[in-house]
PDB file of N, CA and C in Angstrom:
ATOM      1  N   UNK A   1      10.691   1.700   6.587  1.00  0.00           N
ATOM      2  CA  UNK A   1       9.421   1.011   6.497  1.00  0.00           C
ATOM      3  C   UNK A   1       8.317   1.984   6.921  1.00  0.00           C
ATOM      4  N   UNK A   2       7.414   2.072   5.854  1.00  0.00           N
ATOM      5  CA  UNK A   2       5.677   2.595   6.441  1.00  0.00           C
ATOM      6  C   UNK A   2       5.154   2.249   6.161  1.00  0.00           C
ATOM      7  N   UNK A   3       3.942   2.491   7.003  1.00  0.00           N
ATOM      8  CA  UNK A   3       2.701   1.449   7.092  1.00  0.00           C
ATOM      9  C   UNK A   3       1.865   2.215   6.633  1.00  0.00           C
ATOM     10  N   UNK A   4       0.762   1.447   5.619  1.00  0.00           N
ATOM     11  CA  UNK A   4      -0.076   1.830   5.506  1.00  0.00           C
ATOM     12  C   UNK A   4      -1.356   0.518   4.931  1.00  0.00           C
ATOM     13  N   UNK A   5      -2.274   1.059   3.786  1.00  0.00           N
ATOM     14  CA  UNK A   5      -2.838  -0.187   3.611  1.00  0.00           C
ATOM     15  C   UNK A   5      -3.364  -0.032   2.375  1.00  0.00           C
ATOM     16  N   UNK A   6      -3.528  -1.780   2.054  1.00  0.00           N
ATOM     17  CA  UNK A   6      -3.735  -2.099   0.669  1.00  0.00           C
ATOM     18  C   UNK A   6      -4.730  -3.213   0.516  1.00  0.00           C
ATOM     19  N   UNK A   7      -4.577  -3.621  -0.999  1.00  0.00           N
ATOM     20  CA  UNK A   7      -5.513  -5.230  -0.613  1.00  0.00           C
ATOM     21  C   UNK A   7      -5.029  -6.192  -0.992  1.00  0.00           C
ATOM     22  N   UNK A   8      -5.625  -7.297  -0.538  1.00  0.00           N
ATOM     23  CA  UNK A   8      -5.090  -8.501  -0.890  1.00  0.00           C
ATOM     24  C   UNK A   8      -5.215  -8.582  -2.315  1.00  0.00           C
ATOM     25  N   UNK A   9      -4.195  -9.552  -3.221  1.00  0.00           N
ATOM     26  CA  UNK A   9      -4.370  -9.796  -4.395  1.00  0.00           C
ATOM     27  C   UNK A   9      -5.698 -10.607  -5.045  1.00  0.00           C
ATOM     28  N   UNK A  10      -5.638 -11.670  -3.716  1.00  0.00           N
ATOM     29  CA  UNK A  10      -6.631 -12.977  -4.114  1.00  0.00           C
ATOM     30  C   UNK A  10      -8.593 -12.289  -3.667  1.00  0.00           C
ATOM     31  N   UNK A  11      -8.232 -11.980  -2.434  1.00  0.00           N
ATOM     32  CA  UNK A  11      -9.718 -11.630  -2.292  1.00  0.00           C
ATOM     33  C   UNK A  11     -10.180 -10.403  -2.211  1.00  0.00           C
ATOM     34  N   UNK A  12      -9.128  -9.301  -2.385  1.00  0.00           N
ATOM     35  CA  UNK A  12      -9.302  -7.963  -2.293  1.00  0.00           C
ATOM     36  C   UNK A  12      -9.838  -7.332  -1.395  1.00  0.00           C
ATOM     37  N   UNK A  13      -9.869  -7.988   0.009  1.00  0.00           N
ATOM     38  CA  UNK A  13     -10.252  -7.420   1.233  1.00  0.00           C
ATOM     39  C   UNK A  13      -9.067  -6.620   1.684  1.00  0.00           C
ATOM     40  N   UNK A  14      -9.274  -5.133   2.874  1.00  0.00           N
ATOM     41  CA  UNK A  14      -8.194  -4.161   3.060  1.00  0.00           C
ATOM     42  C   UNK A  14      -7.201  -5.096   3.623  1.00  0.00           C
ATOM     43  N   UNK A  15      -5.933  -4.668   3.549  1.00  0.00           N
ATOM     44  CA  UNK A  15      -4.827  -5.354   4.733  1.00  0.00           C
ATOM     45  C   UNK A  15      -4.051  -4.335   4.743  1.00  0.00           C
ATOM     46  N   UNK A  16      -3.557  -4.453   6.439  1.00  0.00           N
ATOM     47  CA  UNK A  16      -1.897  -3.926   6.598  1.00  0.00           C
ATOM     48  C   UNK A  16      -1.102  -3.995   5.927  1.00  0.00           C
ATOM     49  N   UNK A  17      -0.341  -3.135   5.243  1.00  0.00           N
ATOM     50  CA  UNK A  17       0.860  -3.371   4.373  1.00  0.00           C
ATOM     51  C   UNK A  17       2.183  -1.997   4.721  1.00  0.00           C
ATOM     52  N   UNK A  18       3.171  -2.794   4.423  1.00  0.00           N
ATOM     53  CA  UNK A  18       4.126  -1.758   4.546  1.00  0.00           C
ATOM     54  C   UNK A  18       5.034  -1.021   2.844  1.00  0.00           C
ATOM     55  N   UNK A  19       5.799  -0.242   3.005  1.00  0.00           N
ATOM     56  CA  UNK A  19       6.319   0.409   1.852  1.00  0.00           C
ATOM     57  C   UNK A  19       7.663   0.391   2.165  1.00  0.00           C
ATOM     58  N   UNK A  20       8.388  -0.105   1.408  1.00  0.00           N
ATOM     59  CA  UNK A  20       9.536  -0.215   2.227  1.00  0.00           C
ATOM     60  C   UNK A  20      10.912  -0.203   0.445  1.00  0.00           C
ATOM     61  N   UNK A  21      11.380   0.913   0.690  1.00  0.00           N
ATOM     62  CA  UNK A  21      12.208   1.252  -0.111  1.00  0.00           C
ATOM     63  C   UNK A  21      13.714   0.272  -0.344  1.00  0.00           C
ATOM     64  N   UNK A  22      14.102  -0.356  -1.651  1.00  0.00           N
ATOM     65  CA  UNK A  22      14.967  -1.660  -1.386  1.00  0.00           C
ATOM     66  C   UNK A  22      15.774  -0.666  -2.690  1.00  0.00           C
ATOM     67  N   UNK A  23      17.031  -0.117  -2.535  1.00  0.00           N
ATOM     68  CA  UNK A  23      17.492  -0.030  -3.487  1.00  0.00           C
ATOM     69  C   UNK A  23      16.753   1.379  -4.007  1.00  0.00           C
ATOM     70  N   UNK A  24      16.886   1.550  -5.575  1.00  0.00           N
ATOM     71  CA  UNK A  24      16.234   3.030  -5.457  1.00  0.00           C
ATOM     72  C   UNK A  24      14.501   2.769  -6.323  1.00  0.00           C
ATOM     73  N   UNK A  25      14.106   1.186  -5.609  1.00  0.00           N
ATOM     74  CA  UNK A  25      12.839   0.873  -6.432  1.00  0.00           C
ATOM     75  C   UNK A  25      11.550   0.537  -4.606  1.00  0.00           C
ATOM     76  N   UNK A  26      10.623   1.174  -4.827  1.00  0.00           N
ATOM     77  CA  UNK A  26       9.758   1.208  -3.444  1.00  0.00           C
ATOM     78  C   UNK A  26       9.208  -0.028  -4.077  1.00  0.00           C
ATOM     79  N   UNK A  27       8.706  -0.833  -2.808  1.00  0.00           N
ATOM     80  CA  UNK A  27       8.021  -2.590  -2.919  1.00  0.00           C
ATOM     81  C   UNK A  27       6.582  -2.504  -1.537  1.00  0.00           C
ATOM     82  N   UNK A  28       5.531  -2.962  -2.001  1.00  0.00           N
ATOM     83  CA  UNK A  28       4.936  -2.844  -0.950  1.00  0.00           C
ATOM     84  C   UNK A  28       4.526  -4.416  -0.440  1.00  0.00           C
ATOM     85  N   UNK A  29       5.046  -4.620   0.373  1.00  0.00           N
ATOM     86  CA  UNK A  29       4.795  -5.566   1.423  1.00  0.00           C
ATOM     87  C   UNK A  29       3.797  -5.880   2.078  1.00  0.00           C
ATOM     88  N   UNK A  30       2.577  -6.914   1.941  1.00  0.00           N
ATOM     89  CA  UNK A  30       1.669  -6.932   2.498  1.00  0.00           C
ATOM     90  C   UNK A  30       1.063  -8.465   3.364  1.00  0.00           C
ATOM     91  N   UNK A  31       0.290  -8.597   3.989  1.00  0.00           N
ATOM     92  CA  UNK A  31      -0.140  -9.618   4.545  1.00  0.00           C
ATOM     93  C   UNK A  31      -1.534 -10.090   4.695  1.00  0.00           C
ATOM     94  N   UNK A  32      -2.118 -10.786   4.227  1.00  0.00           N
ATOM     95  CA  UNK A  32      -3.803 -11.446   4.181  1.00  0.00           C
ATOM     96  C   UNK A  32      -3.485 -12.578   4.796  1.00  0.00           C
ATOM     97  N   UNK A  33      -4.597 -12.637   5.865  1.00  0.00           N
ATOM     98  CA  UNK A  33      -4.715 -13.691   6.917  1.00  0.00           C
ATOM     99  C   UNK A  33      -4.849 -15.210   6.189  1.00  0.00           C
ATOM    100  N   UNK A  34      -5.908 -14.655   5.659  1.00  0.00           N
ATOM    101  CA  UNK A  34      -6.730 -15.757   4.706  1.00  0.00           C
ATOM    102  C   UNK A  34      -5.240 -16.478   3.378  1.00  0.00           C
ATOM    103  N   UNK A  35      -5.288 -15.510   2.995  1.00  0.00           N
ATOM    104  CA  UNK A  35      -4.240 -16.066   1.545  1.00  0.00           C
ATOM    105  C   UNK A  35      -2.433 -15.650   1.763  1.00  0.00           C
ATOM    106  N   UNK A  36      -1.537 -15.084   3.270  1.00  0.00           N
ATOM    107  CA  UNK A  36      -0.321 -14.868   2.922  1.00  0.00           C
ATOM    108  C   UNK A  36       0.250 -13.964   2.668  1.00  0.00           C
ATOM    109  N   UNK A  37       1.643 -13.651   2.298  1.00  0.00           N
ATOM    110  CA  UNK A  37       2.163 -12.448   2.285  1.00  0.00           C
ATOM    111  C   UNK A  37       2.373 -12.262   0.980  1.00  0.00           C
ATOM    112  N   UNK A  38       2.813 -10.980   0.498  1.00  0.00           N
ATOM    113  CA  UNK A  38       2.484 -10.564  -1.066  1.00  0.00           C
ATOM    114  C   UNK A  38       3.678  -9.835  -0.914  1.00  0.00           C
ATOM    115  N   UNK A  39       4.408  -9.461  -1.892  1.00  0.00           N
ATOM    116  CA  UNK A  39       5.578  -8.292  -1.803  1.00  0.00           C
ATOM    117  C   UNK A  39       5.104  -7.748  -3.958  1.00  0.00           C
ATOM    118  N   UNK A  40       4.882  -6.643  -4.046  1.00  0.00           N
ATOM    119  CA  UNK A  40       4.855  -6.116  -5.367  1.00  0.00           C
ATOM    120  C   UNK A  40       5.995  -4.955  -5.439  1.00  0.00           C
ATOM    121  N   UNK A  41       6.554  -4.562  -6.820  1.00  0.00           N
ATOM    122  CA  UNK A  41       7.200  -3.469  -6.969  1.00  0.00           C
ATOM    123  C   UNK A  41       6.120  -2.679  -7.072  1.00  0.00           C
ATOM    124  N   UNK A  42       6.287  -1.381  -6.735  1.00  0.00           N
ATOM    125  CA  UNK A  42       5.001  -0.220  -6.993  1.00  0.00           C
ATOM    126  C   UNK A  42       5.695   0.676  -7.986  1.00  0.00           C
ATOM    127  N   UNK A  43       7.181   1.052  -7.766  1.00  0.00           N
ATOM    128  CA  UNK A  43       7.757   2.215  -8.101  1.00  0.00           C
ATOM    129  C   UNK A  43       9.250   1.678  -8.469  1.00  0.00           C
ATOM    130  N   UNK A  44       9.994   2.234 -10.020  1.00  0.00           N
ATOM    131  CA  UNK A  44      11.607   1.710  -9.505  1.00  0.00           C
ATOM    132  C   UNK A  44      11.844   3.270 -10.170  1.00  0.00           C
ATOM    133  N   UNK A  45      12.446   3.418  -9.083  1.00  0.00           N
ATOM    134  CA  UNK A  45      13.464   4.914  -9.321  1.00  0.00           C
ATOM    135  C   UNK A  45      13.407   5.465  -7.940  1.00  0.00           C
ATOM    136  N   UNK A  46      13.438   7.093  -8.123  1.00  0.00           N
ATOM    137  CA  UNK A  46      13.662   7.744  -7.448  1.00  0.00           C
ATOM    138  C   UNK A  46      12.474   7.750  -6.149  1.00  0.00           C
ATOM    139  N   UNK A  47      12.633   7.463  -5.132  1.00  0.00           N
ATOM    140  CA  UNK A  47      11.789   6.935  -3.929  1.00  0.00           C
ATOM    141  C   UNK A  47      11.028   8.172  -3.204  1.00  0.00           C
ATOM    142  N   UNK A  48      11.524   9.141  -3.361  1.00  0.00           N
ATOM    143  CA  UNK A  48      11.401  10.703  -2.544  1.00  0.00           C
ATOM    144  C   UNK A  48      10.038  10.843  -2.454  1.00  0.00           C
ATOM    145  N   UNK A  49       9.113  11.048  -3.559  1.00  0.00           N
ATOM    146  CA  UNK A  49       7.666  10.869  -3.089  1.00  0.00           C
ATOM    147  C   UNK A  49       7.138   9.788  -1.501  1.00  0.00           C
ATOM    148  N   UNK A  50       7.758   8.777  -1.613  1.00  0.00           N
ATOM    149  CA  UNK A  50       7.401   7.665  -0.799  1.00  0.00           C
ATOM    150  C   UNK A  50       7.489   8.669   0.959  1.00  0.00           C
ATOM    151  N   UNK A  51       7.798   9.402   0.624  1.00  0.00           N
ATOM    152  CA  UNK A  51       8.890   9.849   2.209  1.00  0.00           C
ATOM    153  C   UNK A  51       7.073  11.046   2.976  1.00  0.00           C
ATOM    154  N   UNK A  52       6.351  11.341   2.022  1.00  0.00           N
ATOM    155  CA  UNK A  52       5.089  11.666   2.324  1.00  0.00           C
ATOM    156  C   UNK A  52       4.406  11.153   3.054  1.00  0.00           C
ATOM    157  N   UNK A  53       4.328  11.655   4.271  1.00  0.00           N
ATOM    158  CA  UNK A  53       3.102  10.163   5.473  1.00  0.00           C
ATOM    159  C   UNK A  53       1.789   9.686   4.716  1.00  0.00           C
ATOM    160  N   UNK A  54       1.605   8.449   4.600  1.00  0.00           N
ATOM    161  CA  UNK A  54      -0.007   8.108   4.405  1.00  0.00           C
ATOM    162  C   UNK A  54      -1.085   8.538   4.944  1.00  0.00           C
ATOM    163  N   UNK A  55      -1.945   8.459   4.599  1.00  0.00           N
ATOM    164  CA  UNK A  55      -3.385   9.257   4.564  1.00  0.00           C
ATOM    165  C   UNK A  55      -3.976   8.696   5.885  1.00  0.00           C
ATOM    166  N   UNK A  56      -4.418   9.236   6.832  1.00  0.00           N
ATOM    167  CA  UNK A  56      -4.807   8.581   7.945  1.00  0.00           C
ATOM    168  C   UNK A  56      -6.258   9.042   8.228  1.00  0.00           C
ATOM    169  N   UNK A  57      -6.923   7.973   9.091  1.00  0.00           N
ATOM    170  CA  UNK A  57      -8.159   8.405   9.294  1.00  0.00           C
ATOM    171  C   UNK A  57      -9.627   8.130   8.302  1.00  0.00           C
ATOM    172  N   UNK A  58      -8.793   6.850   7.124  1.00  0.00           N
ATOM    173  CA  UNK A  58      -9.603   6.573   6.111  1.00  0.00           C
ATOM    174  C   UNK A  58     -10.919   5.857   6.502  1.00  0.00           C
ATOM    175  N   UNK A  59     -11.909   5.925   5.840  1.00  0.00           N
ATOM    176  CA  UNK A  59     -13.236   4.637   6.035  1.00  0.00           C
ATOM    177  C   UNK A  59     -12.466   3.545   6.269  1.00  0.00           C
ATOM    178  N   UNK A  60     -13.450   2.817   6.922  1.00  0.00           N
ATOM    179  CA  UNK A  60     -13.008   1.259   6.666  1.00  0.00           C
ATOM    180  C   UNK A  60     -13.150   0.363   5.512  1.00  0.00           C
ATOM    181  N   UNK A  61     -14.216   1.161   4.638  1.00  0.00           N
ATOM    182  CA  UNK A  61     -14.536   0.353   3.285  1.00  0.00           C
ATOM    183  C   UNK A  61     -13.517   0.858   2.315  1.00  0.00           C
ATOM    184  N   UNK A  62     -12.547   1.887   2.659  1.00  0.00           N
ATOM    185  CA  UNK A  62     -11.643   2.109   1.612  1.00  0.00           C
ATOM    186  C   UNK A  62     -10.713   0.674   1.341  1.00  0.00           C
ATOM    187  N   UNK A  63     -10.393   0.193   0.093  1.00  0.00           N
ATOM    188  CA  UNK A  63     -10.449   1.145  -1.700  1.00  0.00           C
ATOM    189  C   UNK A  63     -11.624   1.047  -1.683  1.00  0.00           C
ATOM    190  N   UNK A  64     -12.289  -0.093  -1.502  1.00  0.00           N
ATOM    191  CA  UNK A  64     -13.877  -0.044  -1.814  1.00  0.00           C
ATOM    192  C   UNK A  64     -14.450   0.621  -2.565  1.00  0.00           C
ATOM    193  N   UNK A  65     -14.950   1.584  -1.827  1.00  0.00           N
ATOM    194  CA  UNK A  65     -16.322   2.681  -1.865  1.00  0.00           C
ATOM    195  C   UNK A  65     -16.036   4.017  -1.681  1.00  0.00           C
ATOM    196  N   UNK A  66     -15.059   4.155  -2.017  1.00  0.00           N
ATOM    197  CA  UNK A  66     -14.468   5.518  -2.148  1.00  0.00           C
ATOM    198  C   UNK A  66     -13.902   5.814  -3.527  1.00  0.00           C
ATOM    199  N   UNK A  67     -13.785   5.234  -4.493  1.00  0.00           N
ATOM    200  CA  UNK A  67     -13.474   5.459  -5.984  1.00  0.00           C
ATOM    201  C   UNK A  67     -12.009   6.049  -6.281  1.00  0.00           C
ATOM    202  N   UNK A  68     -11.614   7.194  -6.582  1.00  0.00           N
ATOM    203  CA  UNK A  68     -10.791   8.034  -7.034  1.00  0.00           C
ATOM    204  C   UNK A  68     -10.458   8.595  -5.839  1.00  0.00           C
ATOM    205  N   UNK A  69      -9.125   8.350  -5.276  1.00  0.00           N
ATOM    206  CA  UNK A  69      -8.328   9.116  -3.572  1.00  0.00           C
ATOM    207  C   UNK A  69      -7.293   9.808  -4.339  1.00  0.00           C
ATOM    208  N   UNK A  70      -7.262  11.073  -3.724  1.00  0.00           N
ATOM    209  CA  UNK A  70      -6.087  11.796  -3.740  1.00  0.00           C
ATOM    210  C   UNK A  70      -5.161  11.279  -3.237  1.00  0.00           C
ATOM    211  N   UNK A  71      -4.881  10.560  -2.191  1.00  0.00           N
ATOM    212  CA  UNK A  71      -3.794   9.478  -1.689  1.00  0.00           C
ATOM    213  C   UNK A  71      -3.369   8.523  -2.500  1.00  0.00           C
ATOM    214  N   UNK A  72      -4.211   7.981  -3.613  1.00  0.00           N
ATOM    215  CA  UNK A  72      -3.624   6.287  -4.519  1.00  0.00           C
ATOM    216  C   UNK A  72      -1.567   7.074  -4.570  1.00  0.00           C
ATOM    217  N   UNK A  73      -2.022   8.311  -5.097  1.00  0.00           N
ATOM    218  CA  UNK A  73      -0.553   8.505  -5.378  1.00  0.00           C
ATOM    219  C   UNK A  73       0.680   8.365  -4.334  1.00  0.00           C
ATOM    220  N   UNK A  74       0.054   7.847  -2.855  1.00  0.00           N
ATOM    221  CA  UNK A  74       1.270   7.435  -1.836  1.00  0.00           C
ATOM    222  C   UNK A  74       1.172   5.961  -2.149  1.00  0.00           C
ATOM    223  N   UNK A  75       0.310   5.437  -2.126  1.00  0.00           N
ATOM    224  CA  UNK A  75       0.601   3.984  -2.389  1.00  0.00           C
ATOM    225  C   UNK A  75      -0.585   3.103  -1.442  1.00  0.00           C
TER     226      UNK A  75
END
């Protein structure tokens, strides 16, 4: 399991979410206060990228207002 962060589906505000490899397909796991927990496939295959630490130290308005991240590609 790693943590990092994503958005909610329903209101697209940031949330905690984790990445958590099930098999040889990565799923990211997430939680919005407001609307619940979410689980999506991101990736099915080979997981090895996933094993890269997430980007730390982001804005708080990220995805927001930051457009195009060299990070989207961790997840």
């Amino acid at each position: 399991m790693t943590g990092t962060w994503s958005v909610c589906p329903v209101c697209l505000k940031r949330v905690p979410a984790d990445r958590r490899v099930e098999g040889a397909d990565l799923y990211l796991h997430k939680e919005c206060p407001e609307h619940g927990t979410f689980r999506a496939v991101v990736r099915r295959g080979d997981p090895g990228i996933w094993e890269v630490p997430a980007p730390s130290g982001v804005d708080a308005s990220c995805p927001a207002a930051c457009g195009n991240c060299p990070h989207d590609a961790y997840g």
